[in-house]
N, C-alpha and C. Protein backbone atom coordinates (compact mmCIF):
# COMPACT_ATOMS: atom_id res chain seq x y z
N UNK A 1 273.53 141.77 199.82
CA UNK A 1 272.12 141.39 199.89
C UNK A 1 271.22 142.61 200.05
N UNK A 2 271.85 143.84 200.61
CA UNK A 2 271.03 145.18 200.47
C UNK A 2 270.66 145.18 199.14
N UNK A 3 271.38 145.13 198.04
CA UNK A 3 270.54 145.81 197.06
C UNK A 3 269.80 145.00 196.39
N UNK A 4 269.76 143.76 196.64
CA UNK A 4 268.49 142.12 196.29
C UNK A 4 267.09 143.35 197.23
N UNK A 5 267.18 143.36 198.23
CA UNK A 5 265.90 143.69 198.80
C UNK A 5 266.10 144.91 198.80
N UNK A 6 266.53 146.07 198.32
CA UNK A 6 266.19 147.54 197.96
C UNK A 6 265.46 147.01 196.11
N UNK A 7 265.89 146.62 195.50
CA UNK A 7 265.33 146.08 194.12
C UNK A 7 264.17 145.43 194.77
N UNK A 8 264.02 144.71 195.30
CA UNK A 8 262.40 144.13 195.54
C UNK A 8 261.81 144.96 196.09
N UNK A 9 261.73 145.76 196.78
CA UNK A 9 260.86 146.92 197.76
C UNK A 9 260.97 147.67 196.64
N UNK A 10 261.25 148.08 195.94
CA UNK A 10 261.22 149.16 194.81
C UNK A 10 260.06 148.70 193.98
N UNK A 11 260.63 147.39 193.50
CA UNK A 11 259.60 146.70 192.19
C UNK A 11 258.30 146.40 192.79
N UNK A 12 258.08 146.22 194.51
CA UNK A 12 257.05 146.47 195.11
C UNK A 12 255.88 147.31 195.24
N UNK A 13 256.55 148.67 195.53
CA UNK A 13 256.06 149.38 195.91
C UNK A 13 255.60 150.39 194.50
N UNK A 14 256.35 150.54 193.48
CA UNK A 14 256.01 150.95 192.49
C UNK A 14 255.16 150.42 191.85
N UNK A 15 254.71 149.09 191.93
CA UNK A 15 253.86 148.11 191.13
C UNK A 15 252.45 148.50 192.16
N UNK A 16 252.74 148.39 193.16
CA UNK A 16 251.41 148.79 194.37
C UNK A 16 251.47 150.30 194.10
N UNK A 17 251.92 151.50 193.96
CA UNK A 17 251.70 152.53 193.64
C UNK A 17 250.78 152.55 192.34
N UNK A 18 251.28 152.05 191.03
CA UNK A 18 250.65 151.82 190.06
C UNK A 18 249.11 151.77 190.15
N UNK A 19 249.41 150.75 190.89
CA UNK A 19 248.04 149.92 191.03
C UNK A 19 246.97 150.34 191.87
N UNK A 20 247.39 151.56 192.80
CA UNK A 20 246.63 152.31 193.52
C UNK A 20 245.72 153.49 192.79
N UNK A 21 246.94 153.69 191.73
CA UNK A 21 246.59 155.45 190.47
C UNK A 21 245.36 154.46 189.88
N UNK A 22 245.54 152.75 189.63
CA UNK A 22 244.33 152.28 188.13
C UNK A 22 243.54 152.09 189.33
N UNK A 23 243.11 151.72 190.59
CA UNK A 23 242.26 151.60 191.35
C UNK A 23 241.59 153.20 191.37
N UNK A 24 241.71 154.12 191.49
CA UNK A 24 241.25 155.53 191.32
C UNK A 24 240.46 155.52 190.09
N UNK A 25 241.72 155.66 188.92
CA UNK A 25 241.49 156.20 187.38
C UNK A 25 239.96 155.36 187.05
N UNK A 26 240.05 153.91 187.18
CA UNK A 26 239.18 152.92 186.64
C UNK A 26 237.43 153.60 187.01
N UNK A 27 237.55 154.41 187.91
CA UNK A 27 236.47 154.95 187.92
C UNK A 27 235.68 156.23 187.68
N UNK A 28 236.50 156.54 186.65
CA UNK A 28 236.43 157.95 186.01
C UNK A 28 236.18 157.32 184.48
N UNK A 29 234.80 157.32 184.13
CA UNK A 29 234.15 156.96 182.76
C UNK A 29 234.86 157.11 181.76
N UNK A 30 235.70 157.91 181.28
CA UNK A 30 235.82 158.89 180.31
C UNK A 30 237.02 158.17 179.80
N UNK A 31 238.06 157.89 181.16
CA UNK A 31 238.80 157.10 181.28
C UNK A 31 239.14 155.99 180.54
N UNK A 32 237.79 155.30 180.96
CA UNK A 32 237.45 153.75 180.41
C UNK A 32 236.37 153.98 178.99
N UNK A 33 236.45 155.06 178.60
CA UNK A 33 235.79 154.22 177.64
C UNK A 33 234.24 154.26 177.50
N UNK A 34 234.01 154.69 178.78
CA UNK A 34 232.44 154.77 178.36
C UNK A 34 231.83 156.11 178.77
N UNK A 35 230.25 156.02 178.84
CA UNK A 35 229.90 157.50 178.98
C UNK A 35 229.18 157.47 180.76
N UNK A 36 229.12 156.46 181.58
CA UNK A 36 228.25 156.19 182.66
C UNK A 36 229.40 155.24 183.58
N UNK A 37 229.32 155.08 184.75
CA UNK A 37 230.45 154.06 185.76
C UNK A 37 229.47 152.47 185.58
N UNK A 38 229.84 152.00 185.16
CA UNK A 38 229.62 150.72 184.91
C UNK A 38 229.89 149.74 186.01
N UNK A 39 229.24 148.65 186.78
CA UNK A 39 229.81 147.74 187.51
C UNK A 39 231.06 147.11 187.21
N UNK A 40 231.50 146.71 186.13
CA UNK A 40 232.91 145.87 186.13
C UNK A 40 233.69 147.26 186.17
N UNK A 41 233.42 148.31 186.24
CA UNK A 41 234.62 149.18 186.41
C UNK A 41 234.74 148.89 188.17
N UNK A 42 233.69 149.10 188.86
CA UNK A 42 233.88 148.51 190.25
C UNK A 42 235.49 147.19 191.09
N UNK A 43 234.53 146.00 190.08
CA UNK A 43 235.10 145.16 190.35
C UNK A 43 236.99 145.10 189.99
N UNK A 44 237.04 146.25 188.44
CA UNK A 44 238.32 146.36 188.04
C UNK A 44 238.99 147.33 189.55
N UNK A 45 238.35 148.11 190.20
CA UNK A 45 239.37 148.79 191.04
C UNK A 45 239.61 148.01 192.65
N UNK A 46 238.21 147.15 192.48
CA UNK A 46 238.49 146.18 193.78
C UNK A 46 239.87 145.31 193.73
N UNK A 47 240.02 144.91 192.48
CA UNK A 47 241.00 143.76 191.99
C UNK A 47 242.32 144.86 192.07
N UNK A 48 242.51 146.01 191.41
CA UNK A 48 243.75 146.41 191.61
C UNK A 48 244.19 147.21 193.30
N UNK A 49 242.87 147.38 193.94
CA UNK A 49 243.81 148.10 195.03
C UNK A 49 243.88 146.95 196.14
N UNK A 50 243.50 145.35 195.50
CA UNK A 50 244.10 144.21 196.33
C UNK A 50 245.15 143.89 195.77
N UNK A 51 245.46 143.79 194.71
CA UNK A 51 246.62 143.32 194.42
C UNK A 51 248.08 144.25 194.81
N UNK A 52 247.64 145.72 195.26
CA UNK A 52 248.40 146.43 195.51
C UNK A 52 248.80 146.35 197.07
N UNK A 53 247.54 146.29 197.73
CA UNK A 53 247.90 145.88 199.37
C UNK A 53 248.36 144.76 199.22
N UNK A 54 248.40 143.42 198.79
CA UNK A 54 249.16 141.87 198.56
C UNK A 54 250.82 142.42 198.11
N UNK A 55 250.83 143.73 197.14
CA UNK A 55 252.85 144.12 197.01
C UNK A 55 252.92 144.13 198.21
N UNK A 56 251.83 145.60 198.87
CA UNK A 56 252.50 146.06 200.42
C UNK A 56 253.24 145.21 201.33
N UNK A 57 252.30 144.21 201.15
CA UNK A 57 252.38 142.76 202.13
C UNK A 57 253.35 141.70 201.93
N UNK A 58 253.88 142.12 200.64
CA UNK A 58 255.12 141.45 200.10
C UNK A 58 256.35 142.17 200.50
N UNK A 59 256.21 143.26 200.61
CA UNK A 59 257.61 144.10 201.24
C UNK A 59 257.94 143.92 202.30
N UNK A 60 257.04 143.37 203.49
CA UNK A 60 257.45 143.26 204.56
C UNK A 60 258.49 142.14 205.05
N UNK A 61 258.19 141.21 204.00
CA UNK A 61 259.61 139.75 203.89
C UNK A 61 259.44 139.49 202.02
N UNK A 62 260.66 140.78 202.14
CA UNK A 62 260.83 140.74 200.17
C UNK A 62 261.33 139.69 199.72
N UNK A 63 262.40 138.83 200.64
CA UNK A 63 263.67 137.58 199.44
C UNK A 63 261.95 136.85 199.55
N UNK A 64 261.69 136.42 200.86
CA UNK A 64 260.29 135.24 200.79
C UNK A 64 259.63 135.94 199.78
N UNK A 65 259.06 136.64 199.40
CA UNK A 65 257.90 136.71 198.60
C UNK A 65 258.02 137.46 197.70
N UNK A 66 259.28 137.18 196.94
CA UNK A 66 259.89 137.72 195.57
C UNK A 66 258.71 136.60 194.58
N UNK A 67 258.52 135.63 194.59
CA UNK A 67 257.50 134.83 193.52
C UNK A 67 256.83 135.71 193.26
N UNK A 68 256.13 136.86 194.53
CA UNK A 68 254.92 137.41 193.70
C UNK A 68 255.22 138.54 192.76
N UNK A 69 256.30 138.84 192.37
CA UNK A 69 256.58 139.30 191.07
C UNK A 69 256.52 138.82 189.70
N UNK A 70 255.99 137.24 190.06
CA UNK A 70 256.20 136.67 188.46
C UNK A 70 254.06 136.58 188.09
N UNK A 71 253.47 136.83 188.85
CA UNK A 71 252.26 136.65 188.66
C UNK A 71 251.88 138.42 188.20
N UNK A 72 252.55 139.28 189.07
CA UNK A 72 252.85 140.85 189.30
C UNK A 72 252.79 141.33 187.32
N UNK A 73 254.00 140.71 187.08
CA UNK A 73 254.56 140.75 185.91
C UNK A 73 253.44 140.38 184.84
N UNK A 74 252.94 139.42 184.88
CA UNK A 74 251.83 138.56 183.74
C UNK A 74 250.51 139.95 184.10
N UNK A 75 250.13 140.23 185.23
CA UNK A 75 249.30 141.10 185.21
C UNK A 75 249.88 142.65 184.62
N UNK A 76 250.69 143.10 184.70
CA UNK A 76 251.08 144.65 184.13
C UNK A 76 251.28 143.72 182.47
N UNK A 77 251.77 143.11 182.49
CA UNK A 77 251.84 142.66 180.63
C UNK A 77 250.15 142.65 180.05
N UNK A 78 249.31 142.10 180.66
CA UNK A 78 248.09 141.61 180.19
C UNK A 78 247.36 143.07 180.19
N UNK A 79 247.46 143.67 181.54
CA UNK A 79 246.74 145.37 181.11
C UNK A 79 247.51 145.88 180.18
N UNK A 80 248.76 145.83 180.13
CA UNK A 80 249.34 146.86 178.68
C UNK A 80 248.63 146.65 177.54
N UNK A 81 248.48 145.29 177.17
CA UNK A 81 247.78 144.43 175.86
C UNK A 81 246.81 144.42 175.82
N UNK A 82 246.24 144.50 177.03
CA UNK A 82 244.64 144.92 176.73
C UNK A 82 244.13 146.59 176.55
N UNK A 83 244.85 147.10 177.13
CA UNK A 83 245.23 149.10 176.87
C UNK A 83 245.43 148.82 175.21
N UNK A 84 246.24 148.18 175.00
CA UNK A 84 246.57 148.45 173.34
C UNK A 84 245.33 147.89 172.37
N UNK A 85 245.31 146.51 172.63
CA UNK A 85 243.58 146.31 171.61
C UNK A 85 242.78 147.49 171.91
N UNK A 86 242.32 147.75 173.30
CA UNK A 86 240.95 148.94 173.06
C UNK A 86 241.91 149.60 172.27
N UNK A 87 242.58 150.46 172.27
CA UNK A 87 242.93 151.74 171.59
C UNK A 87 243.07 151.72 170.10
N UNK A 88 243.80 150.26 169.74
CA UNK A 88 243.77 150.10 168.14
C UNK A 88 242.23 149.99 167.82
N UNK A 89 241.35 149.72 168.69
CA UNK A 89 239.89 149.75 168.19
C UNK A 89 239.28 150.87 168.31
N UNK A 90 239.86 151.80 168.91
CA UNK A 90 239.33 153.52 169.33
C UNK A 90 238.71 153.22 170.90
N UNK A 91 238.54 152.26 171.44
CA UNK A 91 237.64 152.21 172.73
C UNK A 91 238.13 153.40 173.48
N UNK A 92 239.59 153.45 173.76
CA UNK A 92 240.70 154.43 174.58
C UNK A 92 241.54 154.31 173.34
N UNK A 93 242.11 156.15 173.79
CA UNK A 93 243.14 156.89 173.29
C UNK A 93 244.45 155.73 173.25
N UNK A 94 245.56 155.59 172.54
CA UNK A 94 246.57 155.37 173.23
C UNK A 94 247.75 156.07 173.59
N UNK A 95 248.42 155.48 174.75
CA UNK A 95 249.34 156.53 175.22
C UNK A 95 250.54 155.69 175.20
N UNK A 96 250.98 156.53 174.64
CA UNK A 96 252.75 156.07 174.71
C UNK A 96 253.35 155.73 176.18
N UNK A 97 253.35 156.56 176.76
CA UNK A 97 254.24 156.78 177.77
C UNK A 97 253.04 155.77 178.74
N UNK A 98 252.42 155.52 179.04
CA UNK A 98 251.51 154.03 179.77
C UNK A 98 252.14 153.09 179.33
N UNK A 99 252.34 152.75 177.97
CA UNK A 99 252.86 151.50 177.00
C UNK A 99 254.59 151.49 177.70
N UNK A 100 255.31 152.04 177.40
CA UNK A 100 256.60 152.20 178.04
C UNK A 100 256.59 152.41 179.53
N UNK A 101 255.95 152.54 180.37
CA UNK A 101 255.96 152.57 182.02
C UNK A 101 255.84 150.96 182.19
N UNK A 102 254.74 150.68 181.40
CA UNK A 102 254.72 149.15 181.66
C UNK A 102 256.26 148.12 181.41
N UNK A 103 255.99 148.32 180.05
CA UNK A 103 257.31 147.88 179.33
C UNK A 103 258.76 147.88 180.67
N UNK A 104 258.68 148.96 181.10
CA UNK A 104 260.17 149.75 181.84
C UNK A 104 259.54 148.90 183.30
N UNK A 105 258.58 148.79 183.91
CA UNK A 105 257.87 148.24 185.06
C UNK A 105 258.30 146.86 184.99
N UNK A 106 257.97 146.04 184.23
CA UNK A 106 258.06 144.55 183.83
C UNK A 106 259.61 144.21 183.64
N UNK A 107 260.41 145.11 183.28
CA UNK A 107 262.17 145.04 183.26
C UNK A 107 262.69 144.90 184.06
N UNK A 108 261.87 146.10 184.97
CA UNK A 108 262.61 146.72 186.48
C UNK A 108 262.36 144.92 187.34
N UNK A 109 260.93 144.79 187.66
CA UNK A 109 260.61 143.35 188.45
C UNK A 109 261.28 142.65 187.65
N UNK A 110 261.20 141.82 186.57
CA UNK A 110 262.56 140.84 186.21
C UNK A 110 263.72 141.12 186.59
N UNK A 111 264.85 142.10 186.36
CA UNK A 111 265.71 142.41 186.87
C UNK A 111 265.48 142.04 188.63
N UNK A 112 265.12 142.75 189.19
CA UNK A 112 265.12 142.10 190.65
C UNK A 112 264.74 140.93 191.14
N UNK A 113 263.74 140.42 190.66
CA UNK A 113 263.44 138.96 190.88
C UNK A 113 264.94 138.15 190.62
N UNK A 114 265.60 138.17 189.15
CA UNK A 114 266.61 138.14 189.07
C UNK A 114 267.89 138.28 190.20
N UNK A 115 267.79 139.20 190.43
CA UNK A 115 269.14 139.74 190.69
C UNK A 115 268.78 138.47 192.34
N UNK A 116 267.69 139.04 192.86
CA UNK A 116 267.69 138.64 194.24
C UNK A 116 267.52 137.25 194.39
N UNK A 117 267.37 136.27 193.75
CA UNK A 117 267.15 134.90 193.02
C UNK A 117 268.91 134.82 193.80
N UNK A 118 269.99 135.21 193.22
CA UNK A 118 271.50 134.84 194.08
C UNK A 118 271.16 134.44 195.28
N UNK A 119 270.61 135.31 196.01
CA UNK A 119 270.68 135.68 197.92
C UNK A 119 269.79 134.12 198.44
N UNK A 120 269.10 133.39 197.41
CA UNK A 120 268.32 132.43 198.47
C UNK A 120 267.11 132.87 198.62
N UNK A 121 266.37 132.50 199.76
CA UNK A 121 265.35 133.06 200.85
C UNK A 121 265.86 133.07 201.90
N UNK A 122 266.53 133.34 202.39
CA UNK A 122 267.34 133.71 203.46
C UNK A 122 267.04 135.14 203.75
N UNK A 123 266.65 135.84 204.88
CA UNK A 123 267.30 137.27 204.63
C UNK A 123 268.00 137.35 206.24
């Protein structure tokens, strides 16, 4: 059962790390896309550095609150896809290696959700 909850504290904390760098980045114009800080860039870094304290808060009882990897998951899929339309439109550059962190991010949390899915909620 160690490595059910070393895989969830991982897929945790990396997803809340993530999400701490787009809570920063989102407010650097240049970044996003435009030439001035815009209000919804605001609201975009409010939303990711909560959803990142909500991982934190998930690590503390990982088997219980392994679910929030499947909502975790739909959100890193939906920013990848939305990273990719702007960029096929020129809004933002695209970057490979963003596109594959996600990709490799979304594996890693399935895999553990997975794996730790055996153990119950029990810990």
């Amino acid at each position: 059962m160690n490595k059910a909850v070393l895989l969830l504290r991982l897929s945790y904390w990396i997803a809340a790390i993530a999400d701490f760098v787009v809570a920063v980045l989102v407010w650097m114009p240049e970044r996003m896309g435009v030439s001035v800080t815009v209000y919804p860039m605001g609201l975009a870094s409010v939303i990711a550095f909560s959803w990142a304290v909500m991982l934190l808060i998930a690590d503390r009882r990982p088997l219980q609150r392994r679910w929030i990897l499947i909502p975790t998951m739909l959100v890193v899929a939906l920013i990848a896809a939305v990273r990719i339309v702007f960029s096929l439109e020129g809004a933002v550059e695209f970057s490979l290696v963003i596109t594959l962190f996600a990709v490799a991010l979304i594996a890693f949390m399935a895999y553990s959700y997975h794996y730790s899915g055996k153990f119950g909620t029990k810990q």
